[in-house]
PDB file of N, CA and C in Angstrom:
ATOM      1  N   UNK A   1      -5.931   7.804  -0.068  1.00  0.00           N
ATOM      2  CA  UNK A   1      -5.462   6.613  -0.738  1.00  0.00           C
ATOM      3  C   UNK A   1      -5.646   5.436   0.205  1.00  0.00           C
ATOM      4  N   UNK A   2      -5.616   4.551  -0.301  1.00  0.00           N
ATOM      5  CA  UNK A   2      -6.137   3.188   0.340  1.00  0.00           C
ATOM      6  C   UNK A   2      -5.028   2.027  -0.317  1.00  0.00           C
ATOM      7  N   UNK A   3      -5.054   0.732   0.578  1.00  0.00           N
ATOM      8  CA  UNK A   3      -4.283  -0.494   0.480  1.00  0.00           C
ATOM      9  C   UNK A   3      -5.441  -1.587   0.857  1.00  0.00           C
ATOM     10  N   UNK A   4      -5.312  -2.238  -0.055  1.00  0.00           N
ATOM     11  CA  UNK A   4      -6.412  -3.399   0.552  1.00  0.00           C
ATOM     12  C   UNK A   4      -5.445  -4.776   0.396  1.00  0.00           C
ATOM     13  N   UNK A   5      -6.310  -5.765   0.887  1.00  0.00           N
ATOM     14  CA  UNK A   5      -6.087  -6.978   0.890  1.00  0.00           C
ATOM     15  C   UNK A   5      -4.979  -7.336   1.778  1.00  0.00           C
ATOM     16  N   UNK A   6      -5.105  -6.602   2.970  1.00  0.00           N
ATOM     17  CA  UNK A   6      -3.438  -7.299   3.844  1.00  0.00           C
ATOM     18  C   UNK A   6      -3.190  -8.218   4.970  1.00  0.00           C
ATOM     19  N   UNK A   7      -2.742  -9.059   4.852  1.00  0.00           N
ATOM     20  CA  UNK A   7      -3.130 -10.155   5.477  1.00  0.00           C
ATOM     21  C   UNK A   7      -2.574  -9.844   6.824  1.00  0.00           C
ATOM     22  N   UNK A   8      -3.500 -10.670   7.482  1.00  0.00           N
ATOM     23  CA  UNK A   8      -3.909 -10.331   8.991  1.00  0.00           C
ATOM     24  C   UNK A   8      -2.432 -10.139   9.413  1.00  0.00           C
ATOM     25  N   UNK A   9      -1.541 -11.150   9.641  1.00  0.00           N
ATOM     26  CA  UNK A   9      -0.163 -11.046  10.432  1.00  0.00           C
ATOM     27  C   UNK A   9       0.431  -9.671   9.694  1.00  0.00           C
ATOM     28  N   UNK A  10       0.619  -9.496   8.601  1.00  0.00           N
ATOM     29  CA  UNK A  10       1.093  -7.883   8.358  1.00  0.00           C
ATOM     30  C   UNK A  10       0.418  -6.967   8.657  1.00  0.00           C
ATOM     31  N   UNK A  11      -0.801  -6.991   8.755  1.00  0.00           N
ATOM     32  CA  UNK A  11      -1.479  -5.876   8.986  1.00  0.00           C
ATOM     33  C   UNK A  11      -1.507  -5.633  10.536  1.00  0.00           C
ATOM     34  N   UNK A  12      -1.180  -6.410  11.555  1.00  0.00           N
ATOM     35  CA  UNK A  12      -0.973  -6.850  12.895  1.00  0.00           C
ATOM     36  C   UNK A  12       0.166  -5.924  13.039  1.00  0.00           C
ATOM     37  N   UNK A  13       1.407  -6.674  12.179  1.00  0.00           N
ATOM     38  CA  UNK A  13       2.242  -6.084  12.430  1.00  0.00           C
ATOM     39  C   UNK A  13       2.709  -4.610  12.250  1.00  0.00           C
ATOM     40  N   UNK A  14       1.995  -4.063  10.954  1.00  0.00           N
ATOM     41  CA  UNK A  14       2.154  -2.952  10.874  1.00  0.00           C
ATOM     42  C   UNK A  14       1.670  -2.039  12.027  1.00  0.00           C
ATOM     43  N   UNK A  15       0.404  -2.398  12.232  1.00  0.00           N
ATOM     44  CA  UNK A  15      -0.512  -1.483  13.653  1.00  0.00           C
ATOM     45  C   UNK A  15       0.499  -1.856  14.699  1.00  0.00           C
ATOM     46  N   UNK A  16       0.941  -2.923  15.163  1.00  0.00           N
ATOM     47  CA  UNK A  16       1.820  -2.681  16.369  1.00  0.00           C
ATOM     48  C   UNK A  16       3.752  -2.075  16.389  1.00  0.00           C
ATOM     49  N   UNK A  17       3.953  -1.822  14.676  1.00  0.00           N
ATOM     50  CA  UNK A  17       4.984  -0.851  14.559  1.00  0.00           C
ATOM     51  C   UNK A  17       4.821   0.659  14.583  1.00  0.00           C
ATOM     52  N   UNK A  18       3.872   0.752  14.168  1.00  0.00           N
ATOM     53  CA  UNK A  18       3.528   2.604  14.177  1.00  0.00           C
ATOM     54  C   UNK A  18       3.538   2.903  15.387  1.00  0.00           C
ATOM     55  N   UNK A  19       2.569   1.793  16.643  1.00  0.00           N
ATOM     56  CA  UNK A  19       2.001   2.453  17.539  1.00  0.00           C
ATOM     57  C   UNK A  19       3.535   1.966  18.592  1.00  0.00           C
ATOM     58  N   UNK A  20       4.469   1.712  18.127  1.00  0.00           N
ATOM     59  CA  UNK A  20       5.944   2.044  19.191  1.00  0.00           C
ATOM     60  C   UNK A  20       6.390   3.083  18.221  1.00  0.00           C
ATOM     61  N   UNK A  21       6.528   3.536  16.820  1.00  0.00           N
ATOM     62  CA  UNK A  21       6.881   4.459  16.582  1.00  0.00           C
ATOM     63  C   UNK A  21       6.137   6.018  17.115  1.00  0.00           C
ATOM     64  N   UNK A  22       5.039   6.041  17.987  1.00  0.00           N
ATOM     65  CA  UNK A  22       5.013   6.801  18.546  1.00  0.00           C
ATOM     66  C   UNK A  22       3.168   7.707  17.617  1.00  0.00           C
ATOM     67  N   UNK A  23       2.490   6.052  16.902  1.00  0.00           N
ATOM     68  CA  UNK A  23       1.763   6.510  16.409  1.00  0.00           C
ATOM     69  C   UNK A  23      -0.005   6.150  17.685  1.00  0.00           C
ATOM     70  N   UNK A  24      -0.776   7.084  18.150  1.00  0.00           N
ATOM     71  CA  UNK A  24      -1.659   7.011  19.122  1.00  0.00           C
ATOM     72  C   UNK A  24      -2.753   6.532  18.652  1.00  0.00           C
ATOM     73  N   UNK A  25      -3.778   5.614  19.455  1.00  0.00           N
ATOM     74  CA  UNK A  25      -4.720   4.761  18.819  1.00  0.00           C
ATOM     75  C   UNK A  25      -5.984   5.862  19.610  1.00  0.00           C
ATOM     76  N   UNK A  26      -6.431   6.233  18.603  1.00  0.00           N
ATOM     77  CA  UNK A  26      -7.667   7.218  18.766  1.00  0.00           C
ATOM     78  C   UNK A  26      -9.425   6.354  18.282  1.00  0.00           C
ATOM     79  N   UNK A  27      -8.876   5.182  17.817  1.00  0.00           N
ATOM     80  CA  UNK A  27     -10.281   4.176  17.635  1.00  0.00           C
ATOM     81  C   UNK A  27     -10.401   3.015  18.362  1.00  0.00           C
ATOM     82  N   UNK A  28     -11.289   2.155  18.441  1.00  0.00           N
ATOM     83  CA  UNK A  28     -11.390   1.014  19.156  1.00  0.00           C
ATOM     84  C   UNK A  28     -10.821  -0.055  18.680  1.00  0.00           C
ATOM     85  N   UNK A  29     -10.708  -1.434  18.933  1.00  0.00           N
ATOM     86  CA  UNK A  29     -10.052  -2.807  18.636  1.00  0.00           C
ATOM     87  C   UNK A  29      -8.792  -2.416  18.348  1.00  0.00           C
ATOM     88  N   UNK A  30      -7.953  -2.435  19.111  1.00  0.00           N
ATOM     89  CA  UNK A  30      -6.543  -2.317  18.533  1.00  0.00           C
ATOM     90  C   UNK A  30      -5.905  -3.736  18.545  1.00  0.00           C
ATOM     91  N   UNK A  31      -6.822  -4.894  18.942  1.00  0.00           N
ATOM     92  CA  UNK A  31      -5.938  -6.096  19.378  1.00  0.00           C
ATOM     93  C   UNK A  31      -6.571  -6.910  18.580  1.00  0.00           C
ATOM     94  N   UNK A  32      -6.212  -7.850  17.732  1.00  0.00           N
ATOM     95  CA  UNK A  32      -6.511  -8.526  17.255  1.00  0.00           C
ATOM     96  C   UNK A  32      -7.217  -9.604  18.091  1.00  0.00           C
ATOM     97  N   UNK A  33      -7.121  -9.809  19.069  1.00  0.00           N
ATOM     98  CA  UNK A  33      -8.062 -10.889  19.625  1.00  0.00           C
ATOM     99  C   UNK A  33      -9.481 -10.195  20.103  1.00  0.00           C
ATOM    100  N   UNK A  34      -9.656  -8.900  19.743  1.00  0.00           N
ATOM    101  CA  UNK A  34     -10.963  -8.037  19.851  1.00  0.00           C
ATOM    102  C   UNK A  34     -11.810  -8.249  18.967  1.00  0.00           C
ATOM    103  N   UNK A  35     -11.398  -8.483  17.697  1.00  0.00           N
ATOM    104  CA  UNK A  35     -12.160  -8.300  16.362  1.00  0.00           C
ATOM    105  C   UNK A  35     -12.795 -10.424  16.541  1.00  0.00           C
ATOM    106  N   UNK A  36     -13.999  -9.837  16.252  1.00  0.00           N
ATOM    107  CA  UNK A  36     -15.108 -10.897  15.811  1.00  0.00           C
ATOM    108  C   UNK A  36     -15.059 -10.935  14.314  1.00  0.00           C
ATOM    109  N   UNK A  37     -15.685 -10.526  13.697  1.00  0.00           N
ATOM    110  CA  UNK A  37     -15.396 -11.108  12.002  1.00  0.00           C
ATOM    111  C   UNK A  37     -14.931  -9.516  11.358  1.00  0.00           C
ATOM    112  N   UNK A  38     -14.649  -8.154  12.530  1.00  0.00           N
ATOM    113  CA  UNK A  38     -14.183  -6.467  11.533  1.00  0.00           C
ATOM    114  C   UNK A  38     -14.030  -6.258  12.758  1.00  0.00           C
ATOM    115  N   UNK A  39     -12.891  -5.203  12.516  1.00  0.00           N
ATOM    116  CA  UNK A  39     -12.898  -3.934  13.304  1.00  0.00           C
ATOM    117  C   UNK A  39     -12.315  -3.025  12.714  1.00  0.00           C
ATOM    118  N   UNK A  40     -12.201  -2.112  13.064  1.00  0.00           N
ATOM    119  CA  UNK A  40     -11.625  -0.508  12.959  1.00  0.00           C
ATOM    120  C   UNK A  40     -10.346  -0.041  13.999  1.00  0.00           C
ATOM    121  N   UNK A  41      -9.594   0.631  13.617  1.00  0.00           N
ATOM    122  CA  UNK A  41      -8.462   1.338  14.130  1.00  0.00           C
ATOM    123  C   UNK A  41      -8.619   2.326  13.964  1.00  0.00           C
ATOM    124  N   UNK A  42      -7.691   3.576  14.736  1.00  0.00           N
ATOM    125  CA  UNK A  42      -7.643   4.853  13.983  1.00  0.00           C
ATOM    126  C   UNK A  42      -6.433   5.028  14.627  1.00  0.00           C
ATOM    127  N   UNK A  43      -5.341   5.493  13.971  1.00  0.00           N
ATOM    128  CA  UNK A  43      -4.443   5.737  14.745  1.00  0.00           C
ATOM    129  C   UNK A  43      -4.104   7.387  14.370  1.00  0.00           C
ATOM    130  N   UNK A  44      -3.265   8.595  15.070  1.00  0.00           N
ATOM    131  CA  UNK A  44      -2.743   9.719  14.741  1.00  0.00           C
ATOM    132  C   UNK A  44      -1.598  10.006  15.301  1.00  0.00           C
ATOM    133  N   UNK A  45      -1.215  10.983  14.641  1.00  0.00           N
ATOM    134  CA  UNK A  45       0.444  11.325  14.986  1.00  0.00           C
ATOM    135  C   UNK A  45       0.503  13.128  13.991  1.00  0.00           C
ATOM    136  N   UNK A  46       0.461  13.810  14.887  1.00  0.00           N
ATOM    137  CA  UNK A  46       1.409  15.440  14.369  1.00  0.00           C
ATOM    138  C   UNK A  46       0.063  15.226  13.603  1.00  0.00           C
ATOM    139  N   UNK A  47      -1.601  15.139  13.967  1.00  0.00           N
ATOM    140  CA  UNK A  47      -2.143  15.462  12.959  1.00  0.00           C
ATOM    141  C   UNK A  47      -2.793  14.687  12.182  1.00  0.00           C
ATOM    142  N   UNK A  48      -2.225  13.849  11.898  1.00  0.00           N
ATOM    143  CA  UNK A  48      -2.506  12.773  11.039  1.00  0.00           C
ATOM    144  C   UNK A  48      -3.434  11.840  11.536  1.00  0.00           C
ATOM    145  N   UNK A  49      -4.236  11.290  10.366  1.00  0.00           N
ATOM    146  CA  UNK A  49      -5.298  10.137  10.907  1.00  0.00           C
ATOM    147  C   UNK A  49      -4.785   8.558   9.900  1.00  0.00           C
ATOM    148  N   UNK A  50      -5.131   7.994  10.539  1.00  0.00           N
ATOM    149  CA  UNK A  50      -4.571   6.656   9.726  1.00  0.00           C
ATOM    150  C   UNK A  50      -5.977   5.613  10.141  1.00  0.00           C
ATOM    151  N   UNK A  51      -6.751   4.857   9.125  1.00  0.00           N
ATOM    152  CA  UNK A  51      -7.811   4.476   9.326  1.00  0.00           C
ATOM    153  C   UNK A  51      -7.463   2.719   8.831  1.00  0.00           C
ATOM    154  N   UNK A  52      -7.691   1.763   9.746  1.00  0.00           N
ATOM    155  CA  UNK A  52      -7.289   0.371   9.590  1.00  0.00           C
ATOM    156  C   UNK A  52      -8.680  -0.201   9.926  1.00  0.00           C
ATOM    157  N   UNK A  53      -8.604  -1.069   8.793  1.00  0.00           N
ATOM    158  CA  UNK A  53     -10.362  -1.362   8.769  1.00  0.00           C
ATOM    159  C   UNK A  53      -9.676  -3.286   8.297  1.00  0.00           C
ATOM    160  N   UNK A  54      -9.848  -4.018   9.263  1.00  0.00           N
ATOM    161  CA  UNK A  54     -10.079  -5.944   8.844  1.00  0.00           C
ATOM    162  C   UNK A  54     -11.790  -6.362   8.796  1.00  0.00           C
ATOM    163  N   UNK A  55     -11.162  -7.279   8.190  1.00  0.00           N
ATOM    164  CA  UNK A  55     -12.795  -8.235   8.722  1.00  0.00           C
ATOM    165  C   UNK A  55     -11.968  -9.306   8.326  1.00  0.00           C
ATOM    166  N   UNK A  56     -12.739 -10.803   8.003  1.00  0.00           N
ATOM    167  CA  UNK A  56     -12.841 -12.061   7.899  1.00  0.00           C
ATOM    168  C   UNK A  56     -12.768 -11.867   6.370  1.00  0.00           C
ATOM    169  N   UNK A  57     -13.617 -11.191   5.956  1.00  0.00           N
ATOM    170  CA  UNK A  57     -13.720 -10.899   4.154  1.00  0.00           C
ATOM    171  C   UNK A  57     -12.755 -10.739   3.459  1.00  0.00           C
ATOM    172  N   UNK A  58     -12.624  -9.515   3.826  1.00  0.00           N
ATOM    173  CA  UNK A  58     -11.652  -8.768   3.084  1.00  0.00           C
ATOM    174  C   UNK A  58     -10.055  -8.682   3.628  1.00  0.00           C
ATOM    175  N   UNK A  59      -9.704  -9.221   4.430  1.00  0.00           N
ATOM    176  CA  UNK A  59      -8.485  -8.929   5.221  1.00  0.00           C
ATOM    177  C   UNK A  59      -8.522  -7.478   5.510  1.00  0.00           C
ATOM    178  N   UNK A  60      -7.095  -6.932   6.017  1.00  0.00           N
ATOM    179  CA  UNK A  60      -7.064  -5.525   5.864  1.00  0.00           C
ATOM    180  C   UNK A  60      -6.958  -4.613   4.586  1.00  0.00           C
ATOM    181  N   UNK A  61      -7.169  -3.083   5.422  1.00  0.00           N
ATOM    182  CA  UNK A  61      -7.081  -1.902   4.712  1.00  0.00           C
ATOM    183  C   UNK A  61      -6.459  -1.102   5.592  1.00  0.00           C
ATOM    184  N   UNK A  62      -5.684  -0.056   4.542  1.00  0.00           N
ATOM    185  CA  UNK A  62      -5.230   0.920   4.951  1.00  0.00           C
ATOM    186  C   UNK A  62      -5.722   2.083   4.469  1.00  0.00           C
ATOM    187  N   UNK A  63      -6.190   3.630   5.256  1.00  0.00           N
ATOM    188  CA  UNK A  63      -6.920   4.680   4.750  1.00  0.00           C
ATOM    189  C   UNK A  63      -6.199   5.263   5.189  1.00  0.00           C
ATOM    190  N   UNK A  64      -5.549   6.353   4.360  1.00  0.00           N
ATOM    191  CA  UNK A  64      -5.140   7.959   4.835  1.00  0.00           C
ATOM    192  C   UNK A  64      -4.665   8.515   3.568  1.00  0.00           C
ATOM    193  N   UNK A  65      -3.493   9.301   3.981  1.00  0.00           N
ATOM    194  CA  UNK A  65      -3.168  10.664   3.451  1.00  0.00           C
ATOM    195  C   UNK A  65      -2.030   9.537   2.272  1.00  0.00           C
ATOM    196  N   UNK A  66      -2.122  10.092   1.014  1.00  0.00           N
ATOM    197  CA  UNK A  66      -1.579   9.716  -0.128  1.00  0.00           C
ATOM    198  C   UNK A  66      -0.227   9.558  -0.060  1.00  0.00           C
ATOM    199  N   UNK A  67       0.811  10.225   0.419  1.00  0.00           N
ATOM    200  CA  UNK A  67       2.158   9.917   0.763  1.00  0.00           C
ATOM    201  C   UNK A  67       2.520   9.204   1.845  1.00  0.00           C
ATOM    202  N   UNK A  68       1.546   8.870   2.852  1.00  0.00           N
ATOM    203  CA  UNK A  68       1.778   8.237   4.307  1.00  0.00           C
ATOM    204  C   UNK A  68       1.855   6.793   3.913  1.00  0.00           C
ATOM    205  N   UNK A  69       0.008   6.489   2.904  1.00  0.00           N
ATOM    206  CA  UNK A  69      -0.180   5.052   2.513  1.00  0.00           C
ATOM    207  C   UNK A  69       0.713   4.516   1.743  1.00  0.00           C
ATOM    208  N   UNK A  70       1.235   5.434   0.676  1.00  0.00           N
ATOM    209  CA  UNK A  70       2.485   4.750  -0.340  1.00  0.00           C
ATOM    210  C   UNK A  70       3.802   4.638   0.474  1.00  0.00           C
ATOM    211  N   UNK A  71       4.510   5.255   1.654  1.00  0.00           N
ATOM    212  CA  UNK A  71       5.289   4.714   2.318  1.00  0.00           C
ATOM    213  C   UNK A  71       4.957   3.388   2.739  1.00  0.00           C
ATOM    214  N   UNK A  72       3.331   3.275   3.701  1.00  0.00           N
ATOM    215  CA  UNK A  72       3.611   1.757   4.342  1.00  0.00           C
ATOM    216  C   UNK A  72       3.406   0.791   3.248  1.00  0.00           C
ATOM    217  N   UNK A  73       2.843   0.888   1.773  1.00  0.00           N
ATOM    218  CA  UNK A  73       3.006   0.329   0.910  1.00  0.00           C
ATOM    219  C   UNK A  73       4.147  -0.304   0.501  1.00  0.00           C
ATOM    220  N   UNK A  74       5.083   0.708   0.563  1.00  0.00           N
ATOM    221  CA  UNK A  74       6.464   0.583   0.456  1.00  0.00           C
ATOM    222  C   UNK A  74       7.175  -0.261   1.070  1.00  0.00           C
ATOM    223  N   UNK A  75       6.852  -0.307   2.109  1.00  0.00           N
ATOM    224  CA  UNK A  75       7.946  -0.609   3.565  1.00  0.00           C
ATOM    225  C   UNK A  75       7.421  -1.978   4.137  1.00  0.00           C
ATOM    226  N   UNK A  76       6.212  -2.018   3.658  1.00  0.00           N
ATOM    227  CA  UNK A  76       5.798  -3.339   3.965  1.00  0.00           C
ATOM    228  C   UNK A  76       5.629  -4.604   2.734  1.00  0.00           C
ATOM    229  N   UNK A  77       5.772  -3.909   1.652  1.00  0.00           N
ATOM    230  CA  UNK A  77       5.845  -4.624  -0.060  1.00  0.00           C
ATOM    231  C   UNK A  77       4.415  -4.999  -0.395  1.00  0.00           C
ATOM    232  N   UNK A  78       3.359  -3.705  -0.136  1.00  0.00           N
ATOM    233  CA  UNK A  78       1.807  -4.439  -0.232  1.00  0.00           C
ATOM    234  C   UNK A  78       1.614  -3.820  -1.755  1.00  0.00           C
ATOM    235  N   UNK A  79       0.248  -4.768  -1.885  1.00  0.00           N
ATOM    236  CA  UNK A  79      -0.033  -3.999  -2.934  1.00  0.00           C
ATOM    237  C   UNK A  79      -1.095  -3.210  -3.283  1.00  0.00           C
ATOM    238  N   UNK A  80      -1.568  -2.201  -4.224  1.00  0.00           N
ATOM    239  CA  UNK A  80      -2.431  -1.531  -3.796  1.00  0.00           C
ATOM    240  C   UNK A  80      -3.478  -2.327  -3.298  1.00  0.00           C
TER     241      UNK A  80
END
């Protein structure tokens, strides 16, 4: 399942809440002052992959596992 359209400061913020909740960055650009017009994330935890994809275009996305994405859906008030 996927989340699109999330604007940069939430999507910021979300990547830098997981990764104190203890979620590990297994892809490149984790910093927003890295990304030129995209980058990629990957973060994991117990297993799990969590795939964060920005650009300039599209704002963010969120990729993973169907109950993980509808929590941060949840918790952050995005929409699909």
């Amino acid at each position: 399942m996927k989340v699109v359209n999330i604007e940069t400061e939430t999507f910021n913020r979300i990547l830098r809440e997981l990764r104190a909740s203890g979620w590990t960055k297994v892809g490149d650009y984790d910093d927003a002052d890295d990304y030129n017009d995209e980058g990629v994330v990957v973060l994991m935890k117990d297993g799990t992959n969590l795939r964060f994809e920005w650009s300039n275009w599209s704002a963010g996305t969120v990729i993973g596992p169907d109950a993980l994405v509808r929590e941060i859906r949840g918790r952050y008030l995005l929409r699909r």
